[in-house]
Structure formats: structure tokens, C-alpha cells
PDB file of N, CA and C in Angstrom:
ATOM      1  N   UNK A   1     116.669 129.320 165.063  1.00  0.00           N
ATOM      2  CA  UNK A   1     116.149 130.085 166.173  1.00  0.00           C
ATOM      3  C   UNK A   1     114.628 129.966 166.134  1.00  0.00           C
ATOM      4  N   UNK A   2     113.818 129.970 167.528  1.00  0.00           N
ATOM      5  CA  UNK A   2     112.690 129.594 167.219  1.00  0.00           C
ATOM      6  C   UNK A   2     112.082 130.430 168.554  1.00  0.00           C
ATOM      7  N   UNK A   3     110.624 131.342 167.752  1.00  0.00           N
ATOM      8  CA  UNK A   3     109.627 131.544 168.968  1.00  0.00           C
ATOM      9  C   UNK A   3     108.954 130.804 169.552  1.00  0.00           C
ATOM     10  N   UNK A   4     109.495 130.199 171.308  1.00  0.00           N
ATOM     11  CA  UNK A   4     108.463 128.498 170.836  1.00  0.00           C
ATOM     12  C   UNK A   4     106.993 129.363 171.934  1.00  0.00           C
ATOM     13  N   UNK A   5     107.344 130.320 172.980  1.00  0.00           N
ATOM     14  CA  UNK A   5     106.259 130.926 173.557  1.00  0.00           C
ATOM     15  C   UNK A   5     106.258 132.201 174.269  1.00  0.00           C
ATOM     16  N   UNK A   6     104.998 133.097 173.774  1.00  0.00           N
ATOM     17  CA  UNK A   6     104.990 134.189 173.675  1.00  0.00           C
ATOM     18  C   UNK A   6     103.679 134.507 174.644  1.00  0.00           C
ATOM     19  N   UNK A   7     103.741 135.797 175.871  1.00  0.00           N
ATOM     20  CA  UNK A   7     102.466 135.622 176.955  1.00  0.00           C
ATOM     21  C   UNK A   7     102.430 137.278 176.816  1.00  0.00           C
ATOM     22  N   UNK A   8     101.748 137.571 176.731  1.00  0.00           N
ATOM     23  CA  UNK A   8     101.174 138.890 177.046  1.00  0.00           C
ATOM     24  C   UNK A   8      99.685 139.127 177.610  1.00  0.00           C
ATOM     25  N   UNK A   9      99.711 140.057 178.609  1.00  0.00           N
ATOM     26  CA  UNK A   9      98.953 140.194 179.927  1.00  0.00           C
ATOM     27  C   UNK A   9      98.633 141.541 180.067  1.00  0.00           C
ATOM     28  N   UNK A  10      97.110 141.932 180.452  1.00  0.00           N
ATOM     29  CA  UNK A  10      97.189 143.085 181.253  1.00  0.00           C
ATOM     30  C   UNK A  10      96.119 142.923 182.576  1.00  0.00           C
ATOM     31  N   UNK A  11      96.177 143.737 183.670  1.00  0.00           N
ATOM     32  CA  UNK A  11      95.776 143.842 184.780  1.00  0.00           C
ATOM     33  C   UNK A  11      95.098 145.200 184.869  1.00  0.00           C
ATOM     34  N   UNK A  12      93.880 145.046 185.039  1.00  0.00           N
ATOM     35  CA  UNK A  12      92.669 145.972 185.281  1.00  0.00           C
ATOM     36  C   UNK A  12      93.126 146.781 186.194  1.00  0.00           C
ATOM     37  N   UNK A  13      93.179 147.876 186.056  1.00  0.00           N
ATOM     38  CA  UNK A  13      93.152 148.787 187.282  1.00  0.00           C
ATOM     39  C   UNK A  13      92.064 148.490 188.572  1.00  0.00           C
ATOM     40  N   UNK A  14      92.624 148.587 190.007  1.00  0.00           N
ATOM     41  CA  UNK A  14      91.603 148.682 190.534  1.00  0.00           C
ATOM     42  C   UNK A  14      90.366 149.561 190.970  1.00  0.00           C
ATOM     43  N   UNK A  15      90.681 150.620 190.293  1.00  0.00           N
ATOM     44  CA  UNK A  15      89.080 151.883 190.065  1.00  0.00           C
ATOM     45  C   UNK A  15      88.073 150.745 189.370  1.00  0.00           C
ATOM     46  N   UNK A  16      88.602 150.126 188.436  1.00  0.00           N
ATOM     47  CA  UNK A  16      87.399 149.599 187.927  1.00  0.00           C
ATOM     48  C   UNK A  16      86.681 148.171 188.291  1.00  0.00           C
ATOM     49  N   UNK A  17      87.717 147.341 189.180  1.00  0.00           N
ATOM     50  CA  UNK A  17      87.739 146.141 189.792  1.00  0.00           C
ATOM     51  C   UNK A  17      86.588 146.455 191.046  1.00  0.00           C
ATOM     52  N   UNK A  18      87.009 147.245 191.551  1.00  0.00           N
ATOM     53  CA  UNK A  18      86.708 147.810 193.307  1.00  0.00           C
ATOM     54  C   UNK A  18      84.883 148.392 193.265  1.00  0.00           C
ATOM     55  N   UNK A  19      84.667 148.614 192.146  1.00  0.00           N
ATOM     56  CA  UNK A  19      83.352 148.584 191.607  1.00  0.00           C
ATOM     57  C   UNK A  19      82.237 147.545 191.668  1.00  0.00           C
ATOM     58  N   UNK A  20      82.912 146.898 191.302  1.00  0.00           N
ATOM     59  CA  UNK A  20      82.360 145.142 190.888  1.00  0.00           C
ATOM     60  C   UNK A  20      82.658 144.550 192.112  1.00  0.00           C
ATOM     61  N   UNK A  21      83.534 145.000 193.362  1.00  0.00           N
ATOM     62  CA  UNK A  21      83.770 143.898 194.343  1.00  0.00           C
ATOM     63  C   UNK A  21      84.822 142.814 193.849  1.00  0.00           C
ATOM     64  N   UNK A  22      85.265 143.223 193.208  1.00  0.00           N
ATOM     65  CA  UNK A  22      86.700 142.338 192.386  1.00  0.00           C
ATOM     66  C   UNK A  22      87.961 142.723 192.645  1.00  0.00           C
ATOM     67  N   UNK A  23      88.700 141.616 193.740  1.00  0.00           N
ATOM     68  CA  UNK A  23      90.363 142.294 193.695  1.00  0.00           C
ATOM     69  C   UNK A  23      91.152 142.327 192.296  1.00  0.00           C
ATOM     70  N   UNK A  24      91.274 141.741 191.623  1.00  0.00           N
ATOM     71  CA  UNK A  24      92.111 141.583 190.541  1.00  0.00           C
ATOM     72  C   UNK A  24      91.594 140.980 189.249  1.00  0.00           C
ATOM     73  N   UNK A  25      91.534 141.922 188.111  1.00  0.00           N
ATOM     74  CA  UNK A  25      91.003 140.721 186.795  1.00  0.00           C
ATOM     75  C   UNK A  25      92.220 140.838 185.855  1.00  0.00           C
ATOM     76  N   UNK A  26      92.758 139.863 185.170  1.00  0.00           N
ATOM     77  CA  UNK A  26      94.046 140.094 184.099  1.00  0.00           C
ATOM     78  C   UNK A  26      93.478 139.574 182.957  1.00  0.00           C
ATOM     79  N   UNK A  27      93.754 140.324 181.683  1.00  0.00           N
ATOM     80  CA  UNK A  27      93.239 139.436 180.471  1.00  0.00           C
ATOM     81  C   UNK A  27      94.385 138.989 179.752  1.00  0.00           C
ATOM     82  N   UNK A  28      94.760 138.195 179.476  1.00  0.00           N
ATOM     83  CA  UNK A  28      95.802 137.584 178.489  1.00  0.00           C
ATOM     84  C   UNK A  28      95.853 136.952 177.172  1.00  0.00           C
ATOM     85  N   UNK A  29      96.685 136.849 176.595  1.00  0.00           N
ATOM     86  CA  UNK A  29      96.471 136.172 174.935  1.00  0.00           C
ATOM     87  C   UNK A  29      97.758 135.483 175.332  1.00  0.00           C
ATOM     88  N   UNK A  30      98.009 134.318 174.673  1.00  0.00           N
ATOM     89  CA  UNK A  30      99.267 133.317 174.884  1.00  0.00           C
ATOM     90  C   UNK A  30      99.325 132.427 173.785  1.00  0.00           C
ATOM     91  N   UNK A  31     100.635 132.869 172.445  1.00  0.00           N
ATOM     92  CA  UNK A  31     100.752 131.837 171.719  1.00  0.00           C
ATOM     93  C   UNK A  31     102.170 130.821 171.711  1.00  0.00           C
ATOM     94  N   UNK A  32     102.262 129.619 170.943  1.00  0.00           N
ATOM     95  CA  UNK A  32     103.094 128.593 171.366  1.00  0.00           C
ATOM     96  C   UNK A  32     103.493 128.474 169.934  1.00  0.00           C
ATOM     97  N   UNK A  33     104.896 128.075 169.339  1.00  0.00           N
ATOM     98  CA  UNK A  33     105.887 127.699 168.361  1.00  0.00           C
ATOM     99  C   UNK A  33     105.219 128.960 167.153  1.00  0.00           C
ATOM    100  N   UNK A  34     105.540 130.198 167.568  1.00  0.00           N
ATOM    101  CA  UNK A  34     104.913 131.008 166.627  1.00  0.00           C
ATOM    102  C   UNK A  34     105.851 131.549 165.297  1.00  0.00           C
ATOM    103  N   UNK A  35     107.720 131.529 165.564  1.00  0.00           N
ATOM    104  CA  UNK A  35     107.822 131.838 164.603  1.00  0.00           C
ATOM    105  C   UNK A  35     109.449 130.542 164.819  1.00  0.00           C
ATOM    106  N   UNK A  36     109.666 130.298 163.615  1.00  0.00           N
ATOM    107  CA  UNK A  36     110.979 129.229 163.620  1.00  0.00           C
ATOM    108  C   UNK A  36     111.714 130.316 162.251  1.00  0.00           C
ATOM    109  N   UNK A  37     113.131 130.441 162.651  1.00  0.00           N
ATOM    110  CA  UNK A  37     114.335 130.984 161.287  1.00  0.00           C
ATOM    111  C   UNK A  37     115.309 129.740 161.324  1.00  0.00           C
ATOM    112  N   UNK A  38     114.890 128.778 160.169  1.00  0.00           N
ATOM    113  CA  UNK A  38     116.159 127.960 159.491  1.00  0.00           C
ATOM    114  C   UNK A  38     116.091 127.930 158.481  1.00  0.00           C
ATOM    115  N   UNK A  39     117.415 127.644 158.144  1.00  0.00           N
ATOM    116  CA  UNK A  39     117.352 127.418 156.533  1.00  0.00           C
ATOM    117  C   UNK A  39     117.037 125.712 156.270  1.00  0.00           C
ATOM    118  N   UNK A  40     116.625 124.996 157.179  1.00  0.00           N
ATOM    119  CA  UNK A  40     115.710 123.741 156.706  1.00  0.00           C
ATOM    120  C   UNK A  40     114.306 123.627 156.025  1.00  0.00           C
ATOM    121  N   UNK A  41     114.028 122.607 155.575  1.00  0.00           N
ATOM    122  CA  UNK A  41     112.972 123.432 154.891  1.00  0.00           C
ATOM    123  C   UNK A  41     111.695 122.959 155.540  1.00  0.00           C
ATOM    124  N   UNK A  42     110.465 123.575 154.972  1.00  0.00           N
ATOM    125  CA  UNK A  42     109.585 123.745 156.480  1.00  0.00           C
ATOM    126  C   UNK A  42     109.205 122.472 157.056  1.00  0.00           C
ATOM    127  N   UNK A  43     109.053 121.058 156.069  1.00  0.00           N
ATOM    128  CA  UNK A  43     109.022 119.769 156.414  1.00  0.00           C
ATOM    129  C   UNK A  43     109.514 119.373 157.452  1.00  0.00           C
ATOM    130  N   UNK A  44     110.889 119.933 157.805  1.00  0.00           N
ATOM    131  CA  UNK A  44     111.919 119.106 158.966  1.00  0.00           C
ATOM    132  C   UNK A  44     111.516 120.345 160.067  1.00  0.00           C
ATOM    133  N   UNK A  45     111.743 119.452 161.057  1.00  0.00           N
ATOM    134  CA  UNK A  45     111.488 120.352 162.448  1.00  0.00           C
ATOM    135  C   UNK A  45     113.017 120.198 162.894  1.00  0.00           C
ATOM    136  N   UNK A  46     113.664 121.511 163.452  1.00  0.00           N
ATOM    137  CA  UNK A  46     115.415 121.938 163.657  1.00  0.00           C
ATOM    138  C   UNK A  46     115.837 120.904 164.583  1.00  0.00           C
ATOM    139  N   UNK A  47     114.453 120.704 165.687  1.00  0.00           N
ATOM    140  CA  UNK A  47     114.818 120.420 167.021  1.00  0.00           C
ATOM    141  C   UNK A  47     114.733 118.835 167.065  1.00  0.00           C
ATOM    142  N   UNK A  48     114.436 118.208 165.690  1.00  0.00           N
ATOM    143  CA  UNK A  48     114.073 116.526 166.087  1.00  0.00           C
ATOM    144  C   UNK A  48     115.222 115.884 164.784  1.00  0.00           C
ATOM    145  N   UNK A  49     116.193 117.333 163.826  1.00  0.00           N
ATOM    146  CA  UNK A  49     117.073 116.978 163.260  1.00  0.00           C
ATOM    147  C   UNK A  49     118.148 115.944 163.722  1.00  0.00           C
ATOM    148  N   UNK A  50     118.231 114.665 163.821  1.00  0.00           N
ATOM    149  CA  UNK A  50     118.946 113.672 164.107  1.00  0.00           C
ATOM    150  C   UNK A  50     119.922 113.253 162.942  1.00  0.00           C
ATOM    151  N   UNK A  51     119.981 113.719 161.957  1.00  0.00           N
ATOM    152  CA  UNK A  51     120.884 113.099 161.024  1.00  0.00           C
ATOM    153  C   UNK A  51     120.133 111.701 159.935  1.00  0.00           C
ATOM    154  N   UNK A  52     121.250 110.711 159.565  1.00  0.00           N
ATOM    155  CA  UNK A  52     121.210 109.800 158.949  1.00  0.00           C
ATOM    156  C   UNK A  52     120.013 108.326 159.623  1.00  0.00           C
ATOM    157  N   UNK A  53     118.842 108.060 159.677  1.00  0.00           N
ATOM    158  CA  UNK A  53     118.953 106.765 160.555  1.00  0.00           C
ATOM    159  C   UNK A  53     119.212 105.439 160.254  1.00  0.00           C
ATOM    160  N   UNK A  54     120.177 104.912 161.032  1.00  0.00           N
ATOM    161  CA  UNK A  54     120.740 103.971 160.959  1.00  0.00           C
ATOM    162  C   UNK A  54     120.181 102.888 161.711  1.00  0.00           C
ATOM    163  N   UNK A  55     119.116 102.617 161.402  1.00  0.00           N
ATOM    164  CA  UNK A  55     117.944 101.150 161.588  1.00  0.00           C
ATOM    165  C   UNK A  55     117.444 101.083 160.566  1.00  0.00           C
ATOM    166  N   UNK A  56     117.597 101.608 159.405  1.00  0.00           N
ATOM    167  CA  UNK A  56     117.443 101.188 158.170  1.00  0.00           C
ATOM    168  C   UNK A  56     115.961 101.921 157.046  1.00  0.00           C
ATOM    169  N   UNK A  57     115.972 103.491 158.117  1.00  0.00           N
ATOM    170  CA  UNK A  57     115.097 104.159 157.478  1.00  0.00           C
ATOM    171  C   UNK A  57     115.789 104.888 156.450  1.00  0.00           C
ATOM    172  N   UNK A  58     116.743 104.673 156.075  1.00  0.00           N
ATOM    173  CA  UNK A  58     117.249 105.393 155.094  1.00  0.00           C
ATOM    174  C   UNK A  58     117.283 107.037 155.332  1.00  0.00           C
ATOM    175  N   UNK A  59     117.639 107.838 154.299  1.00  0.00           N
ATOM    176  CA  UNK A  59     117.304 109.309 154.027  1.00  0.00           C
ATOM    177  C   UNK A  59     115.660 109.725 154.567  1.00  0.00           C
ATOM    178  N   UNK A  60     115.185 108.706 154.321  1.00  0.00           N
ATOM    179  CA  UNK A  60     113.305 109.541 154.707  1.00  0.00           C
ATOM    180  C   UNK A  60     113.144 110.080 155.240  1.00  0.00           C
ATOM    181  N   UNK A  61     114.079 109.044 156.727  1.00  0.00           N
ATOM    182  CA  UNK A  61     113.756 109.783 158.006  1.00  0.00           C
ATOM    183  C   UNK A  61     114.678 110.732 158.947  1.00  0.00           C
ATOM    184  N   UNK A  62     115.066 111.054 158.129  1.00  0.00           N
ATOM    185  CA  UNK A  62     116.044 112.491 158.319  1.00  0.00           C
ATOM    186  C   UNK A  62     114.635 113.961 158.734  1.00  0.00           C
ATOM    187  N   UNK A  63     115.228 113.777 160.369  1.00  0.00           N
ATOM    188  CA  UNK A  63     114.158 115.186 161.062  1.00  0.00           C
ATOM    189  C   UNK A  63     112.830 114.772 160.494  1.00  0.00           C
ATOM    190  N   UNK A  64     111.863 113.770 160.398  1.00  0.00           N
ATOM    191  CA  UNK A  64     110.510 113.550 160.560  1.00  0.00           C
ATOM    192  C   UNK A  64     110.181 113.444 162.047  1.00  0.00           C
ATOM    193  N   UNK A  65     108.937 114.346 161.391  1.00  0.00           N
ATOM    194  CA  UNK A  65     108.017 114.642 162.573  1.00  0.00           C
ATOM    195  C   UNK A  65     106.697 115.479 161.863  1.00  0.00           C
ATOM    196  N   UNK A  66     105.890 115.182 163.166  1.00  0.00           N
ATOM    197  CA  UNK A  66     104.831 115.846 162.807  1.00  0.00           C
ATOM    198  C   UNK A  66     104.599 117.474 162.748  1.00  0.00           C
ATOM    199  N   UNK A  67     104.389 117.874 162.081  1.00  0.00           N
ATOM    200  CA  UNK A  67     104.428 119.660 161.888  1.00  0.00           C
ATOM    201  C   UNK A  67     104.148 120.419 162.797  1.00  0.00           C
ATOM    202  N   UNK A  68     105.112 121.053 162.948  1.00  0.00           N
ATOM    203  CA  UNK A  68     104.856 121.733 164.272  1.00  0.00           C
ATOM    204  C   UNK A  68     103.320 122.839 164.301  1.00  0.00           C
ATOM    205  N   UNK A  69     102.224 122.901 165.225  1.00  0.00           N
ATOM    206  CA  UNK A  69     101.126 123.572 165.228  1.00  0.00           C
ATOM    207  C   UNK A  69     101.292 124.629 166.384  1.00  0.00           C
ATOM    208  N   UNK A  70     101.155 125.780 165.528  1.00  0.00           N
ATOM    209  CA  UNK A  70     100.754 127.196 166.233  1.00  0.00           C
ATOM    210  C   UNK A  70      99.468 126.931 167.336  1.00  0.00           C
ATOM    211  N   UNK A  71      99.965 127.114 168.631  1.00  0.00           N
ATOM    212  CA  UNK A  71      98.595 127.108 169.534  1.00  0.00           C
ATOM    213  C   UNK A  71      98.532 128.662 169.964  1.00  0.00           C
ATOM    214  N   UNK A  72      96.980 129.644 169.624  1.00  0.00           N
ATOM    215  CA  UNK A  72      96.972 130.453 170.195  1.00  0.00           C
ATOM    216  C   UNK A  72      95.620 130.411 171.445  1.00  0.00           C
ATOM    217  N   UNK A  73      95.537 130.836 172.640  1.00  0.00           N
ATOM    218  CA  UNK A  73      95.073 130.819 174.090  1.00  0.00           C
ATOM    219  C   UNK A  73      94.907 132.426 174.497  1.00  0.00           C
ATOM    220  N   UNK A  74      93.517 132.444 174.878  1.00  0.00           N
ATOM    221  CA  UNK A  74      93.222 133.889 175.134  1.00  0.00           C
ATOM    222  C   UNK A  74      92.086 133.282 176.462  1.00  0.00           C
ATOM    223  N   UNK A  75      92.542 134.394 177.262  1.00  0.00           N
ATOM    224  CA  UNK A  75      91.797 134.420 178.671  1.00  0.00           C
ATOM    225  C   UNK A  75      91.561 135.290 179.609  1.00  0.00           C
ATOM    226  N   UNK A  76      91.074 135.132 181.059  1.00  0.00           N
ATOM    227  CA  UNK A  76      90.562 136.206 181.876  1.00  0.00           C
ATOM    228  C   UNK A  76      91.221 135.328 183.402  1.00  0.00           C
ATOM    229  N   UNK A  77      91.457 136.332 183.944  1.00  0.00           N
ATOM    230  CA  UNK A  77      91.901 135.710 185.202  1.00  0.00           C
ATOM    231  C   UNK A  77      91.209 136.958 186.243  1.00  0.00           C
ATOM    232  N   UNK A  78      89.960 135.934 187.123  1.00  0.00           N
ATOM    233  CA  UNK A  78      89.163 137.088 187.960  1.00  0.00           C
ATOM    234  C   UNK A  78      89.446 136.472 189.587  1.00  0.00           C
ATOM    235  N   UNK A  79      89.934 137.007 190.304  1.00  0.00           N
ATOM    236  CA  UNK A  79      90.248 136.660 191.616  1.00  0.00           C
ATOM    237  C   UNK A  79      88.933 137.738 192.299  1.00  0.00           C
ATOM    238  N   UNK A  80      88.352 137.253 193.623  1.00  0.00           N
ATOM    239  CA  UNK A  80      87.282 137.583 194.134  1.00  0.00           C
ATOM    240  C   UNK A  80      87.564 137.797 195.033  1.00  0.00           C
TER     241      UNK A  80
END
């Protein structure tokens, strides 16, 4: 099972927008592949688990891949 993306948002009231001459500001934080539960171990990624390969990579290449990277994204969204 895997958290692959997670968005959380809030939206300014407009008492405080309507001040500034601003219809809408939202601030957000947004992260990507934040939490994975397998019992693989952390080397193999669940989702690129293919088994045996049979072109002659032997065992090596059983679920190689590159490690999965946490992206976290924080922002402002100001409409005028």
C-alpha cells in the first residue's frame, strides 16, 4: 500500500482578501510517494516488482529501479 499523493489547502477568508482588492488567495503544501507499507525491502519498488528477468539479468534485476524520491511543494494561489 502506498501514499503516492497528499494536497492540503486553505482559502483566505474574504474579510481579509477584500482589503487588498483580492478575490481569492489559497495557500497549499503538496507532497508525492510519502509513505509505502511492504514487506519488500526498501531497495525494490512494489510497483516495478516484475519477477525473474528472463533476458538474462538474472536475480539482480528483480524490481530495480531507481529509489523512489519524496517530492514536497508549497505554494500560494492569488487570483485578482
Amino acid at each position: 500500500m502506498r501514499l503516492k499523493n497528499l494536497q492540503i489547502g486553505y482559502t483566505l477568508p474574504m474579510a481579509f482578501t477584500k482589503k487588498a482588492h483580492i478575490q481569492k488567495v489559497r495557500i497549499y503544501a503538496s507532497g508525492d510517494n510519502l509513505l509505502t507499507w511492504t514487506k519488500l525491502t526498501k531497495v525494490i519498488d512494489p510497483e516495478s516488482f516484475m519477477g525473474i528477468n528472463n533476458t538474462g539479468g538474472g536475480a539482480g534485476s528483480i524490481g530495480t529501479a531507481y529509489p523512489i524520491s519524496r517530492v514536497y511543494s508549497f505554494g500560494v494561489n492569488i487570483n485578482f
